[in-house]
N, C-alpha and C. Protein backbone atom coordinates (compact mmCIF):
# COMPACT_ATOMS: atom_id res chain seq x y z
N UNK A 1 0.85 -1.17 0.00
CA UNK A 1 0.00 0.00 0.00
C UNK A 1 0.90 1.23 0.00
N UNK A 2 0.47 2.01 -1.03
CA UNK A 2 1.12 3.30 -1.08
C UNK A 2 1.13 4.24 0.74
N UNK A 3 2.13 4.93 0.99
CA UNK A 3 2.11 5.69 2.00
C UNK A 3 0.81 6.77 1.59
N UNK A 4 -0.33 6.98 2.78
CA UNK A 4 -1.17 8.07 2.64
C UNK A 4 -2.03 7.27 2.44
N UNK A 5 -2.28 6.10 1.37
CA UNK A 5 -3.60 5.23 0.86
C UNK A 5 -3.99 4.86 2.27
N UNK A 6 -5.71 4.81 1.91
CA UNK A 6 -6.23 3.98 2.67
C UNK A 6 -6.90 2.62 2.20
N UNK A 7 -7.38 2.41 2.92
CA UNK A 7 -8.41 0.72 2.93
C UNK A 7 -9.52 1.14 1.78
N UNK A 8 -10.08 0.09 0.93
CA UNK A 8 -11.28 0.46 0.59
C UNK A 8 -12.34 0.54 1.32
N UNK A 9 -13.69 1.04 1.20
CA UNK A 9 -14.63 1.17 2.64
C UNK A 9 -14.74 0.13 2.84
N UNK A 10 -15.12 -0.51 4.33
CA UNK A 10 -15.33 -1.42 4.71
C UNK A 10 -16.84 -1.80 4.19
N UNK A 11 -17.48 -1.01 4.19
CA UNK A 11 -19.24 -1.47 3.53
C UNK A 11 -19.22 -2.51 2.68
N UNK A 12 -18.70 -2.07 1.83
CA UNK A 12 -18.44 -3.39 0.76
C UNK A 12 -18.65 -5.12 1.57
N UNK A 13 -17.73 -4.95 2.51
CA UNK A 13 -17.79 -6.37 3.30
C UNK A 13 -18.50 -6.81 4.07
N UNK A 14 -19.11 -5.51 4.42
CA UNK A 14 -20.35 -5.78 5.80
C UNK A 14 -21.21 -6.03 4.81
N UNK A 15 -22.23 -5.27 3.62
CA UNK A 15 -23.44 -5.06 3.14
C UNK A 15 -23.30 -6.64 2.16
N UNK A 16 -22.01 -7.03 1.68
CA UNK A 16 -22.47 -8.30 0.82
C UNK A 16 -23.26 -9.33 1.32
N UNK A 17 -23.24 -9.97 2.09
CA UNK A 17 -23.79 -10.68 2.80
C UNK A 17 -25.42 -10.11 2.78
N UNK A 18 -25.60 -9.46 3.43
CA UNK A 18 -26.95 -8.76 3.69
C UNK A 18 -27.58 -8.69 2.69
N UNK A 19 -27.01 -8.22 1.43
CA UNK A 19 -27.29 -8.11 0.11
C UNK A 19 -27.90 -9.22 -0.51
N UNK A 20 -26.70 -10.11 -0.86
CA UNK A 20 -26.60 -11.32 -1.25
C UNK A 20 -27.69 -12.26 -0.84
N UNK A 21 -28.64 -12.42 0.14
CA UNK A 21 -29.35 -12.95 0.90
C UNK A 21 -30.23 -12.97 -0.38
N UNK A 22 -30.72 -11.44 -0.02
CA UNK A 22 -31.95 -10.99 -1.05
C UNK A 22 -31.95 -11.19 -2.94
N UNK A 23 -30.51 -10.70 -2.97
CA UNK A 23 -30.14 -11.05 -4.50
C UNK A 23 -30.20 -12.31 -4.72
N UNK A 24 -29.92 -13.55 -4.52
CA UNK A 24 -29.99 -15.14 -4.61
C UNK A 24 -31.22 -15.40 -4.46
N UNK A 25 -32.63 -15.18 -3.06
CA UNK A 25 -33.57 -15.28 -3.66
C UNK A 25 -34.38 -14.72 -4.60
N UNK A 26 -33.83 -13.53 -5.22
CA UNK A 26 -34.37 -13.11 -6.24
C UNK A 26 -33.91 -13.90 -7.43
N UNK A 27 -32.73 -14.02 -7.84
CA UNK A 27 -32.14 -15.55 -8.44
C UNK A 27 -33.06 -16.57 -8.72
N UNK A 28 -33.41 -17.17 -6.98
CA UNK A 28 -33.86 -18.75 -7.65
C UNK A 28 -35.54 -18.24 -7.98
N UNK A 29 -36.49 -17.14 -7.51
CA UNK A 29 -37.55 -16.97 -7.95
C UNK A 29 -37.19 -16.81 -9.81
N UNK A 30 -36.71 -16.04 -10.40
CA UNK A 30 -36.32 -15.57 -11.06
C UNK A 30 -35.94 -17.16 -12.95
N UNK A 31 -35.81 -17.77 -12.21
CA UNK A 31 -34.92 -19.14 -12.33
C UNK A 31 -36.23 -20.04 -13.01
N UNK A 32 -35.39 -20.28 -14.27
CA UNK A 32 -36.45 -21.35 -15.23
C UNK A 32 -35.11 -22.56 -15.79
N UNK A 33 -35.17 -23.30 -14.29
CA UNK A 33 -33.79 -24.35 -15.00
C UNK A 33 -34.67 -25.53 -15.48
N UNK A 34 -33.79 -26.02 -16.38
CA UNK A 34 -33.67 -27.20 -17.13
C UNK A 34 -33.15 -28.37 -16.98
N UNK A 35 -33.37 -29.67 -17.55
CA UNK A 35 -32.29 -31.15 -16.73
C UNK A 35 -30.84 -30.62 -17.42
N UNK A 36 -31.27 -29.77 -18.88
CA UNK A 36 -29.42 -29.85 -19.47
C UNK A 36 -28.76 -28.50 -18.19
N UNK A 37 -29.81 -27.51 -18.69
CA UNK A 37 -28.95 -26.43 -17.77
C UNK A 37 -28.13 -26.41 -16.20
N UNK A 38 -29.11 -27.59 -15.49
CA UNK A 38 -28.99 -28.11 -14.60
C UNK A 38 -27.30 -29.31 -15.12
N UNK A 39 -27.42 -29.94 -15.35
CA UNK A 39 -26.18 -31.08 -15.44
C UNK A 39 -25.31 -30.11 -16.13
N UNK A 40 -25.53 -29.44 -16.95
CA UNK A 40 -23.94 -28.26 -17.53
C UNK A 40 -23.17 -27.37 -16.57
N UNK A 41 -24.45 -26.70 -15.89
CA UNK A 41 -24.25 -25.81 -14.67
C UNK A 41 -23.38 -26.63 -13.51
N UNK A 42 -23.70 -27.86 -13.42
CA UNK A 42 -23.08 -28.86 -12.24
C UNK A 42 -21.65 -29.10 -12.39
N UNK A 43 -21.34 -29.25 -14.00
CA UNK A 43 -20.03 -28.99 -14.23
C UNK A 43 -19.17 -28.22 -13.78
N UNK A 44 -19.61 -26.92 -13.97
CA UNK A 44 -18.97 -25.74 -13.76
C UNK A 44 -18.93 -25.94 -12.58
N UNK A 45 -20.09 -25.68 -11.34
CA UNK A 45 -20.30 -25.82 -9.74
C UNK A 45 -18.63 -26.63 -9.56
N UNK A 46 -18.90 -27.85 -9.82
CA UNK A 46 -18.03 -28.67 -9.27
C UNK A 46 -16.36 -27.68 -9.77
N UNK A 47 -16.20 -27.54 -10.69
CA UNK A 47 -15.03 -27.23 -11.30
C UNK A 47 -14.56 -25.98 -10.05
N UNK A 48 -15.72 -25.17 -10.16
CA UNK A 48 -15.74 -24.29 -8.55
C UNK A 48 -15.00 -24.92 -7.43
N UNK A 49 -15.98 -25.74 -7.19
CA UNK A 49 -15.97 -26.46 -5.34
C UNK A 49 -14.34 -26.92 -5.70
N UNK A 50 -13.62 -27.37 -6.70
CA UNK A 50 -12.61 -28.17 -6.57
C UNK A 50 -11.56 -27.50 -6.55
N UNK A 51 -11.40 -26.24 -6.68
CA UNK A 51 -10.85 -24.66 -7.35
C UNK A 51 -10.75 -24.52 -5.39
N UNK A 52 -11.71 -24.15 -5.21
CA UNK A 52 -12.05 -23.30 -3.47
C UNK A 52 -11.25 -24.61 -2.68
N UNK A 53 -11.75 -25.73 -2.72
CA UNK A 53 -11.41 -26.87 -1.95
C UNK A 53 -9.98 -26.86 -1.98
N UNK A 54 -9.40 -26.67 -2.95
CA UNK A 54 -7.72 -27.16 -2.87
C UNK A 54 -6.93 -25.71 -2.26
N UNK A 55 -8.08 -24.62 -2.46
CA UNK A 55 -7.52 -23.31 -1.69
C UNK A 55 -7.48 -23.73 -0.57
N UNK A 56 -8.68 -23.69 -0.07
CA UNK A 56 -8.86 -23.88 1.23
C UNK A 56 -7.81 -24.97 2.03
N UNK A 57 -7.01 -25.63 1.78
CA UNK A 57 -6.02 -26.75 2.05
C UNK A 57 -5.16 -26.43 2.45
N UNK A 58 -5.08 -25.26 1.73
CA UNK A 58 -3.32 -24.53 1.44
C UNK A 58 -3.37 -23.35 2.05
N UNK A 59 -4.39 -22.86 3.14
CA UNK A 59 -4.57 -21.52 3.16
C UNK A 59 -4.66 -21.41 4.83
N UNK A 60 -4.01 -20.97 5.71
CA UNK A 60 -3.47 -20.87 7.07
C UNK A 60 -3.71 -19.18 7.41
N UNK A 61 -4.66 -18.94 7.37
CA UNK A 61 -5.34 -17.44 7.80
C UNK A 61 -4.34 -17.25 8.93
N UNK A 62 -3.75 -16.06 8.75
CA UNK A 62 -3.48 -15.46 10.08
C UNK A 62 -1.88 -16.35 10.74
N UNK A 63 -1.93 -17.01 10.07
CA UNK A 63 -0.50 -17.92 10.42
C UNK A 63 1.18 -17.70 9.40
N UNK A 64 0.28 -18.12 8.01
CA UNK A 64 1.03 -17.95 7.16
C UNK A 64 0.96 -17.35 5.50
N UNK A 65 1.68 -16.43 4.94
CA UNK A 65 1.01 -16.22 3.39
C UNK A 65 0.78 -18.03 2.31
N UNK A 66 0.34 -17.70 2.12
CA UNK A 66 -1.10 -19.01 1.61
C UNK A 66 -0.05 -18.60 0.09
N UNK A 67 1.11 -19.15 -0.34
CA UNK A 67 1.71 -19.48 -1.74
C UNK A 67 1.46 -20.70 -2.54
N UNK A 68 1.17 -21.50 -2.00
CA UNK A 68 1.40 -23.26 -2.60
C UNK A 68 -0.38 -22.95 -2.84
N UNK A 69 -0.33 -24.82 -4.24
CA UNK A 69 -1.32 -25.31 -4.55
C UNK A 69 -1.95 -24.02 -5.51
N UNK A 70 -2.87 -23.93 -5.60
CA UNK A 70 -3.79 -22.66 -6.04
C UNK A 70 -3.20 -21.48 -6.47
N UNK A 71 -2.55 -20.98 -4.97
CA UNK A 71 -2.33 -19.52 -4.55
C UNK A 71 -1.00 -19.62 -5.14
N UNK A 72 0.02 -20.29 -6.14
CA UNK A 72 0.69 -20.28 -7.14
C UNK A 72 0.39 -19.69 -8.49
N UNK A 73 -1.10 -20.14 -8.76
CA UNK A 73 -1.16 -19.48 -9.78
C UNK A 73 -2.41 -19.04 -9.78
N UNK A 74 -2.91 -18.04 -8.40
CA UNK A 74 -3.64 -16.99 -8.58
C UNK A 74 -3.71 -16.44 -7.11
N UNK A 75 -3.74 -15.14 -6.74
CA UNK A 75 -3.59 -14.69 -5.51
C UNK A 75 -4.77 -14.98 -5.10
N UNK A 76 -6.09 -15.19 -5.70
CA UNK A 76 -7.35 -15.28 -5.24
C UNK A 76 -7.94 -16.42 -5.83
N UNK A 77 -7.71 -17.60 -5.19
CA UNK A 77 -8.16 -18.74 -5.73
C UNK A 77 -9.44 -19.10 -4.78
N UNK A 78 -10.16 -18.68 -4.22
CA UNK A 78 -11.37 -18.84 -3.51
C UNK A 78 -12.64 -17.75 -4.36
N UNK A 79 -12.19 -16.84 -4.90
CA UNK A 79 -12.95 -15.73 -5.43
C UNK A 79 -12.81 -16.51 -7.01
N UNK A 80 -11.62 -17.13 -7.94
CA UNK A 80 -12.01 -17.35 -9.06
C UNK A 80 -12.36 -18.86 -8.91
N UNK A 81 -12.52 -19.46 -8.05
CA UNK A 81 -13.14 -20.75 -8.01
C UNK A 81 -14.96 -20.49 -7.46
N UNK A 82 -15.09 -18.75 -6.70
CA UNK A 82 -16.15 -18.60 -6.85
C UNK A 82 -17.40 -18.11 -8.19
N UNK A 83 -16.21 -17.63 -9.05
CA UNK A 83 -16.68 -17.17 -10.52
C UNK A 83 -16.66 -18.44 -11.02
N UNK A 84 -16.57 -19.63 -10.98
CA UNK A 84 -17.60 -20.92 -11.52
C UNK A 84 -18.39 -21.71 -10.71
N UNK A 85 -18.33 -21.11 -9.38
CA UNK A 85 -20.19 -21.15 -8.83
C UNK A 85 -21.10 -20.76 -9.28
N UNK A 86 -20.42 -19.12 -8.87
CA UNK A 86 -21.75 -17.97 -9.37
C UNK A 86 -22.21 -18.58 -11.38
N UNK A 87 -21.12 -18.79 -12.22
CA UNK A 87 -21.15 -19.15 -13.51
C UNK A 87 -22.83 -20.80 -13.40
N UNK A 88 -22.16 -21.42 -12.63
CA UNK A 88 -22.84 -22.85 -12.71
C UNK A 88 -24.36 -22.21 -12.37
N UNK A 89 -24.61 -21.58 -11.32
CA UNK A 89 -25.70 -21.36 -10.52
C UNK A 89 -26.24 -20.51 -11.70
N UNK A 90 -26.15 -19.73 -12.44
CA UNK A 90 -26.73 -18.70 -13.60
C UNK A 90 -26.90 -19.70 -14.78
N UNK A 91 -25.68 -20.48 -14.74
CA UNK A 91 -26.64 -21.17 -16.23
C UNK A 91 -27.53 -22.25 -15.57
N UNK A 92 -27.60 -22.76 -14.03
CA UNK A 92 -28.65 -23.35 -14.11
C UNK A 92 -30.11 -22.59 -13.92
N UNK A 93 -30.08 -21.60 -13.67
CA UNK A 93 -31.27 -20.63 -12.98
C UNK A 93 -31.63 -20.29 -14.66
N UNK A 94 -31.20 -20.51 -15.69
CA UNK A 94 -31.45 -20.15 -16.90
C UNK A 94 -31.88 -18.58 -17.22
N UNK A 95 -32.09 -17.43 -16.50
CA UNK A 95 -32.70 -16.42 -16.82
C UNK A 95 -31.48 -15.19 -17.09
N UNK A 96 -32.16 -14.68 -17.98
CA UNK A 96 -31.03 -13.15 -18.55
C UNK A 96 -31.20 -12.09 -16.84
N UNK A 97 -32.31 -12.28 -16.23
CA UNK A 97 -32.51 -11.22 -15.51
C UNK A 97 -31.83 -11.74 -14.36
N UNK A 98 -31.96 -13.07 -13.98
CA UNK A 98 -31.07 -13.47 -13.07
C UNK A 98 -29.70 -13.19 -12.95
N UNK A 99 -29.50 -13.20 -14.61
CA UNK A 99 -27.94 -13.24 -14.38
C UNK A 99 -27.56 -11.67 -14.68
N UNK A 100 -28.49 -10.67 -14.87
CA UNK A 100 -28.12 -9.53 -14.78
C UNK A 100 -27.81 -8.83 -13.29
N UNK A 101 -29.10 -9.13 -12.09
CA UNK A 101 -29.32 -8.88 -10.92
C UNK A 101 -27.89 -9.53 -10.12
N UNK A 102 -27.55 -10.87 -10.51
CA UNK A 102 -26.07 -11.66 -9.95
C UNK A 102 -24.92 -10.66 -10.32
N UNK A 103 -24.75 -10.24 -11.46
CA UNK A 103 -23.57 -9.55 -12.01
C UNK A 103 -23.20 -8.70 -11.76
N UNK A 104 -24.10 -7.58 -11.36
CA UNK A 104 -24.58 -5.82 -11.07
C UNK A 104 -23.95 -6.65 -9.32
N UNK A 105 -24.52 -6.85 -8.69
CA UNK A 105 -24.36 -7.44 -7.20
C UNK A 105 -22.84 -7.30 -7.74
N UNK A 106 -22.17 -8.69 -8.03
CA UNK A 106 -20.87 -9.00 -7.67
C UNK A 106 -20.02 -8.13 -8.42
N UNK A 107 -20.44 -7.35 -9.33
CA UNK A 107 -19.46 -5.92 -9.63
C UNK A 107 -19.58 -5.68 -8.76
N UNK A 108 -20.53 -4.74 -8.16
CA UNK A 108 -20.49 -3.45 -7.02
C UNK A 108 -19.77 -4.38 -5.55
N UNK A 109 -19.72 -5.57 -5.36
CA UNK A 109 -19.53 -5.61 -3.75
C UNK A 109 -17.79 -6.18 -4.27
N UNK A 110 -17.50 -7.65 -5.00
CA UNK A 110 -16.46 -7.92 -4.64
C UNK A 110 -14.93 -7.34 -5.19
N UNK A 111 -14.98 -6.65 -6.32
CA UNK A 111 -13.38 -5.83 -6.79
C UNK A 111 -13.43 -4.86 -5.13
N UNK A 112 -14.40 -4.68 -4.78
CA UNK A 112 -14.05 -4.12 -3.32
C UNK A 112 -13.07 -4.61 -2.37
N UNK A 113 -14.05 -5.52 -2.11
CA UNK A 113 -13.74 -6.58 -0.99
C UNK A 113 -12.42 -7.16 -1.32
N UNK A 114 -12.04 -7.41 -2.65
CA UNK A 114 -11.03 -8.34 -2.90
C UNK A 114 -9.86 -7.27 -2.33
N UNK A 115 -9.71 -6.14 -3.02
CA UNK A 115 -9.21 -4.89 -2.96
C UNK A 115 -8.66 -4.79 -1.27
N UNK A 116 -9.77 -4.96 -0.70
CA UNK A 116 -9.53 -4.56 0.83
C UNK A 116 -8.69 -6.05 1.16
N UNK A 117 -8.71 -7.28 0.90
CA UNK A 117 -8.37 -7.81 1.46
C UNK A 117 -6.49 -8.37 1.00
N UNK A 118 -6.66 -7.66 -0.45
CA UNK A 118 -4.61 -7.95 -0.69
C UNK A 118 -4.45 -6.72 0.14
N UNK A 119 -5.43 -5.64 0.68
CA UNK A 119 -4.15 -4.68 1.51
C UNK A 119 -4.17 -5.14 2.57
N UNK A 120 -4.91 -6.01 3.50
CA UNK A 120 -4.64 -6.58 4.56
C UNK A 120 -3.71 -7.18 4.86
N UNK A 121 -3.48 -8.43 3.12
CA UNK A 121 -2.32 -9.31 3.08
C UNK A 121 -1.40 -8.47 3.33
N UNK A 122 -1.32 -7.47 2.59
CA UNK A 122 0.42 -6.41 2.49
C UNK A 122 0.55 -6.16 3.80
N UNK A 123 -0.39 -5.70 4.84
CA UNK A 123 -0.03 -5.00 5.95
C UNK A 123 0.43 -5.56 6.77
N UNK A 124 -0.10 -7.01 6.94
CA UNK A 124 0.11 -7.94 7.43
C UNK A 124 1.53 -9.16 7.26
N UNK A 125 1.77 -9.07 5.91
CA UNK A 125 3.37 -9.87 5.30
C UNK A 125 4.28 -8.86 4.66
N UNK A 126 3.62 -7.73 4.59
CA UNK A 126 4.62 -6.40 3.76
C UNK A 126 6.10 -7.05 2.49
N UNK A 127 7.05 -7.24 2.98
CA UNK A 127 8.02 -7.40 1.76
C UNK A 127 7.39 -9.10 1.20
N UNK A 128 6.97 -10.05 2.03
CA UNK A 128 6.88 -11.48 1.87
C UNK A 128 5.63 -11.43 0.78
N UNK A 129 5.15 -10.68 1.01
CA UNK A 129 3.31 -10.10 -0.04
C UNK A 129 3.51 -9.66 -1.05
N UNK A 130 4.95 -8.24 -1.22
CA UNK A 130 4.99 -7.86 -2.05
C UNK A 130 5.88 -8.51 -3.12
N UNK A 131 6.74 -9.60 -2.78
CA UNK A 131 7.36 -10.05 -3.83
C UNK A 131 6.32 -11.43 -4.32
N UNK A 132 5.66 -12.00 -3.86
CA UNK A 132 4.63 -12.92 -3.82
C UNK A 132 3.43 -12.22 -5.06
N UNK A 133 3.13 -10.88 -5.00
CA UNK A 133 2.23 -10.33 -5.97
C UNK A 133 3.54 -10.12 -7.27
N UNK A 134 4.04 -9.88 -7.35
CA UNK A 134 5.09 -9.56 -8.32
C UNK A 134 5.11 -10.90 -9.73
N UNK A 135 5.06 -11.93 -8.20
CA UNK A 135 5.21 -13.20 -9.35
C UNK A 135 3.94 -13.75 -9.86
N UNK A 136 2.88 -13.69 -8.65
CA UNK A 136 1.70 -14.41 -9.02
C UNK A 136 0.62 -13.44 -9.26
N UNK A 137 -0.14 -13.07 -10.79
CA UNK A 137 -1.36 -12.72 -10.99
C UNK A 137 -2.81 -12.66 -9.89
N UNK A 138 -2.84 -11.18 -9.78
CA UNK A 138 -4.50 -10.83 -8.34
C UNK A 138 -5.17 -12.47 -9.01
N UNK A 139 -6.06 -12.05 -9.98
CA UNK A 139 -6.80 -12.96 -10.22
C UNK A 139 -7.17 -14.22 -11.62
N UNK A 140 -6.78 -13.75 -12.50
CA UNK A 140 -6.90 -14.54 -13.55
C UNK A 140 -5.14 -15.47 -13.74
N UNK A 141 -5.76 -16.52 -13.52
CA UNK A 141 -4.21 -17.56 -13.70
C UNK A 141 -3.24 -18.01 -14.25
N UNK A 142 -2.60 -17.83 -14.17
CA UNK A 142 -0.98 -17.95 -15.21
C UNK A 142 -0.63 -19.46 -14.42
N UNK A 143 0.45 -20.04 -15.13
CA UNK A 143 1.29 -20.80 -14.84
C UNK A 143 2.46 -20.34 -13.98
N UNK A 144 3.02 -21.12 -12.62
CA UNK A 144 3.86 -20.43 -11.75
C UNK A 144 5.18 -19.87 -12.56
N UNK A 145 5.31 -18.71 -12.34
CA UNK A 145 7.17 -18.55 -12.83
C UNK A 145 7.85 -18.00 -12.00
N UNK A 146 8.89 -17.94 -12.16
CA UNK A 146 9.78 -17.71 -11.20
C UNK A 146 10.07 -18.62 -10.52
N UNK A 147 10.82 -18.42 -8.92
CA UNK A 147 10.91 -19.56 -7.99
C UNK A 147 10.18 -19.21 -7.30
N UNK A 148 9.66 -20.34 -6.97
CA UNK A 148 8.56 -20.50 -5.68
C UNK A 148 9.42 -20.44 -4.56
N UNK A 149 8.58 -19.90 -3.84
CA UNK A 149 9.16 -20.25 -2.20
C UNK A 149 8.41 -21.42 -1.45
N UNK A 150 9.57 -21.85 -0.78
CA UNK A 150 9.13 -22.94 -0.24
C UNK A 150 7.73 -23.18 0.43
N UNK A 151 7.62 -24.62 0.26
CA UNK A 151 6.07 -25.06 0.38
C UNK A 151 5.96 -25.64 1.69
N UNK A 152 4.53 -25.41 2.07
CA UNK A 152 4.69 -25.88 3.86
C UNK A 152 4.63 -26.92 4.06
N UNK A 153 5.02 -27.48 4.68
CA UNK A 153 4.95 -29.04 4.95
C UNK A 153 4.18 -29.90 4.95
N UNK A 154 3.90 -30.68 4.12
CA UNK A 154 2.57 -31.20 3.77
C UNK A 154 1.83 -30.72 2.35
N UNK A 155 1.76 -29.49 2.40
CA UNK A 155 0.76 -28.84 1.35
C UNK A 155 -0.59 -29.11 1.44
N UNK A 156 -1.26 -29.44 0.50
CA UNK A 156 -3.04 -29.56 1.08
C UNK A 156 -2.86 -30.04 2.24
N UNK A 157 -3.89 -29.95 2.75
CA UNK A 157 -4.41 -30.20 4.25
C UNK A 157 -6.54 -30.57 4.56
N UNK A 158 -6.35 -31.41 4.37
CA UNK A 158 -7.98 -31.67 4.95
C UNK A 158 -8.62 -30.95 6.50
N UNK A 159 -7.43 -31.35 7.48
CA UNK A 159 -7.61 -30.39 8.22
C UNK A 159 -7.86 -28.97 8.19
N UNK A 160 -7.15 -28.28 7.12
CA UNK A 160 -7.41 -26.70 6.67
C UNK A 160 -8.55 -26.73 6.30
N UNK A 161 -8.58 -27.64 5.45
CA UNK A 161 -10.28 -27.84 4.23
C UNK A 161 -11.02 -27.37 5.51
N UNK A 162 -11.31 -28.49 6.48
CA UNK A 162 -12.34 -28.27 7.78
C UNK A 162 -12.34 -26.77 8.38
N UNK A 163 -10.87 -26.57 9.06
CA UNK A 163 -10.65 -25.23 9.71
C UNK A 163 -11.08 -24.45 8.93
N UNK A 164 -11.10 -24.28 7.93
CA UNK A 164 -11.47 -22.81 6.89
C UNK A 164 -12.85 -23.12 6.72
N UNK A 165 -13.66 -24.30 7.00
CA UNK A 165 -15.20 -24.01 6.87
C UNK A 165 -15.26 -24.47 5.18
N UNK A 166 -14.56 -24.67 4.31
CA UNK A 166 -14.89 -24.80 3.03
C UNK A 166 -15.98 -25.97 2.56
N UNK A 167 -16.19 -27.13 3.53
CA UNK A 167 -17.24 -27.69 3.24
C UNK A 167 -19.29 -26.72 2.98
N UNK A 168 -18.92 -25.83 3.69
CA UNK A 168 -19.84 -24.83 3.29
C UNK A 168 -20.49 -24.26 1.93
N UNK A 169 -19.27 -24.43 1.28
CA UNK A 169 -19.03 -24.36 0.02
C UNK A 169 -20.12 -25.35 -0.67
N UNK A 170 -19.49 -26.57 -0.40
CA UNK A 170 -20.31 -27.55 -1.01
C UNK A 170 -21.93 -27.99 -0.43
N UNK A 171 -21.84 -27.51 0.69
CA UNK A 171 -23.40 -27.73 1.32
C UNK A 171 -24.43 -26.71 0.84
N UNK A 172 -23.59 -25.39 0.61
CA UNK A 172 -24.76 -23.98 -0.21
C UNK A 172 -24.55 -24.88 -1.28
N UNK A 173 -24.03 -24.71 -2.25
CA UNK A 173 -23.74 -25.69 -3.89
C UNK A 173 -25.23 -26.58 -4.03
N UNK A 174 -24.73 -27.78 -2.76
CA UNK A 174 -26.10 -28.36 -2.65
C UNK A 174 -27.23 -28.01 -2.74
N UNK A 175 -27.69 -27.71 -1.33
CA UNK A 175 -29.04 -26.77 -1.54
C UNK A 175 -29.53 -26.30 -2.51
N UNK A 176 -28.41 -25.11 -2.88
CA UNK A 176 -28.97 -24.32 -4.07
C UNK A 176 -29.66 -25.16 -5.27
N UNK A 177 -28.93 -25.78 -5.58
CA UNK A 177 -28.93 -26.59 -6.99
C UNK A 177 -30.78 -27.53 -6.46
N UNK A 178 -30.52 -27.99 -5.39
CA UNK A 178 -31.42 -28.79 -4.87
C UNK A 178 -33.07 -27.32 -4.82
N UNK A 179 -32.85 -26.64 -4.77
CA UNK A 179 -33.74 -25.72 -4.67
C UNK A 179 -34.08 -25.02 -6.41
N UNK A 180 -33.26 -25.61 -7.25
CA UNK A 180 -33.02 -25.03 -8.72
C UNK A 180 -33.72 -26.49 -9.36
N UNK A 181 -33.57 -27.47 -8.90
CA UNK A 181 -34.15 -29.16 -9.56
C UNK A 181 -35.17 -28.86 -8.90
N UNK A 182 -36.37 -28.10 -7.78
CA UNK A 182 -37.54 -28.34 -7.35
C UNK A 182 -38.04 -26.98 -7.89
N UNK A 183 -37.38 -26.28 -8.42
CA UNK A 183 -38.41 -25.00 -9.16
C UNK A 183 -38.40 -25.87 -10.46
N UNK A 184 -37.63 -26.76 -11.41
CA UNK A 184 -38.52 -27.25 -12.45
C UNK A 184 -39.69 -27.98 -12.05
N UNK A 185 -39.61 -28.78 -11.04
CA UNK A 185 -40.61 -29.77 -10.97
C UNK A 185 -41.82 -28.81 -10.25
N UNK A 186 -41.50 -27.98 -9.47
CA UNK A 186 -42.90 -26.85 -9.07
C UNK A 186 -42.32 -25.40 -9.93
N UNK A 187 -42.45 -24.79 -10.71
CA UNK A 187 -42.36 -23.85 -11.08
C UNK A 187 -43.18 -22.83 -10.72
N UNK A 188 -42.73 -21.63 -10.63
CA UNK A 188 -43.48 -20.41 -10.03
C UNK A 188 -44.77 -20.31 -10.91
N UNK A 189 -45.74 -19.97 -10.48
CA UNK A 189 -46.82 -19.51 -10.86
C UNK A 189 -46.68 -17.97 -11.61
């Protein structure tokens, strides 16, 4: 972080959530899925969950900068493993308006949020962060270059999987989808 910069507002992080509540059921009302849209969309989901899951392994909040697995070749491998949730969940909800109301949402809340949270990383690992962004792309993924720095012992971790809550991941996934297969079979009036 530049000397003088500040944080982005914190709102961003408080209001998503709150937001998001309302935007998703507007989503699945919204939502005319299909068996294909449904099994294509599941693709993607999964391609998600497996993206977040191997983050989540490798990722020691508050302990250590999170380099290995994922976070090699993307600083935000929980946010672009969430762009083929949000992706799966829109093509199964099948609607233009759905996926307009989803999009407008995750512009306005997460380049925020993401924003606020590499300056946390910096403030928090300062030179270890800044040569770490140098090599590895915010968000869209490259192949590692350079030298890596060493990897923590072990690398994935199931235990992390748990500690970080990422099964969550897959239990909303569920639901949702499970709430997207019972609007075909009851469809809104």
């Amino acid at each position: 972080m530049t000397p003088g910069a500040s944080l982005p507002p914190p709102w961003r992080t408080r209001w998503r959530v709150r937001i998001g509540y309302p935007v998703g059921i507007a989503c699945f009302v919204l939502a005319h899925p299909s068996p294909v849209t449904l099994a294509c969309a599941g693709v993607l989901a999964a391609i998600g969950l497996l993206i977040r899951g191997a983050a989540a392994g490798h990722l020691h909040k508050h302990e250590a900068l999170a380099t290995s697995g994922p976070y090699a070749w993307t600083r935000s491998p929980l946010y672009f493993g969430s762009l083929f949730l949000a992706a799966g969940f829109l093509l199964a909800a099948a609607s233009w308006v759905a996926a307009l109301v989803a999009v407008v949402y995750l512009g306005v809340f997460y380049p925020g949020v993401m924003r606020r949270e590499e300056e946390e990383l910096r403030a928090e690992y300062g030179a270890a962060f800044e040569e770490y962004a140098r090599r590895v792309p915010h968000f869209w993924p490259r192949p590692p270059r350079g030298r890596a720095p060493a990897v923590p012992p072990g690398g994935f971790s199931w235990m992390q999987y748990r500690r970080n809550r990422e099964y969550q991941a897959l239990l909303g996934t569920l639901v949702a989808f499970a709430i997207l297969a019972a609007r075909m079979v009851w469809p809104a009036r």
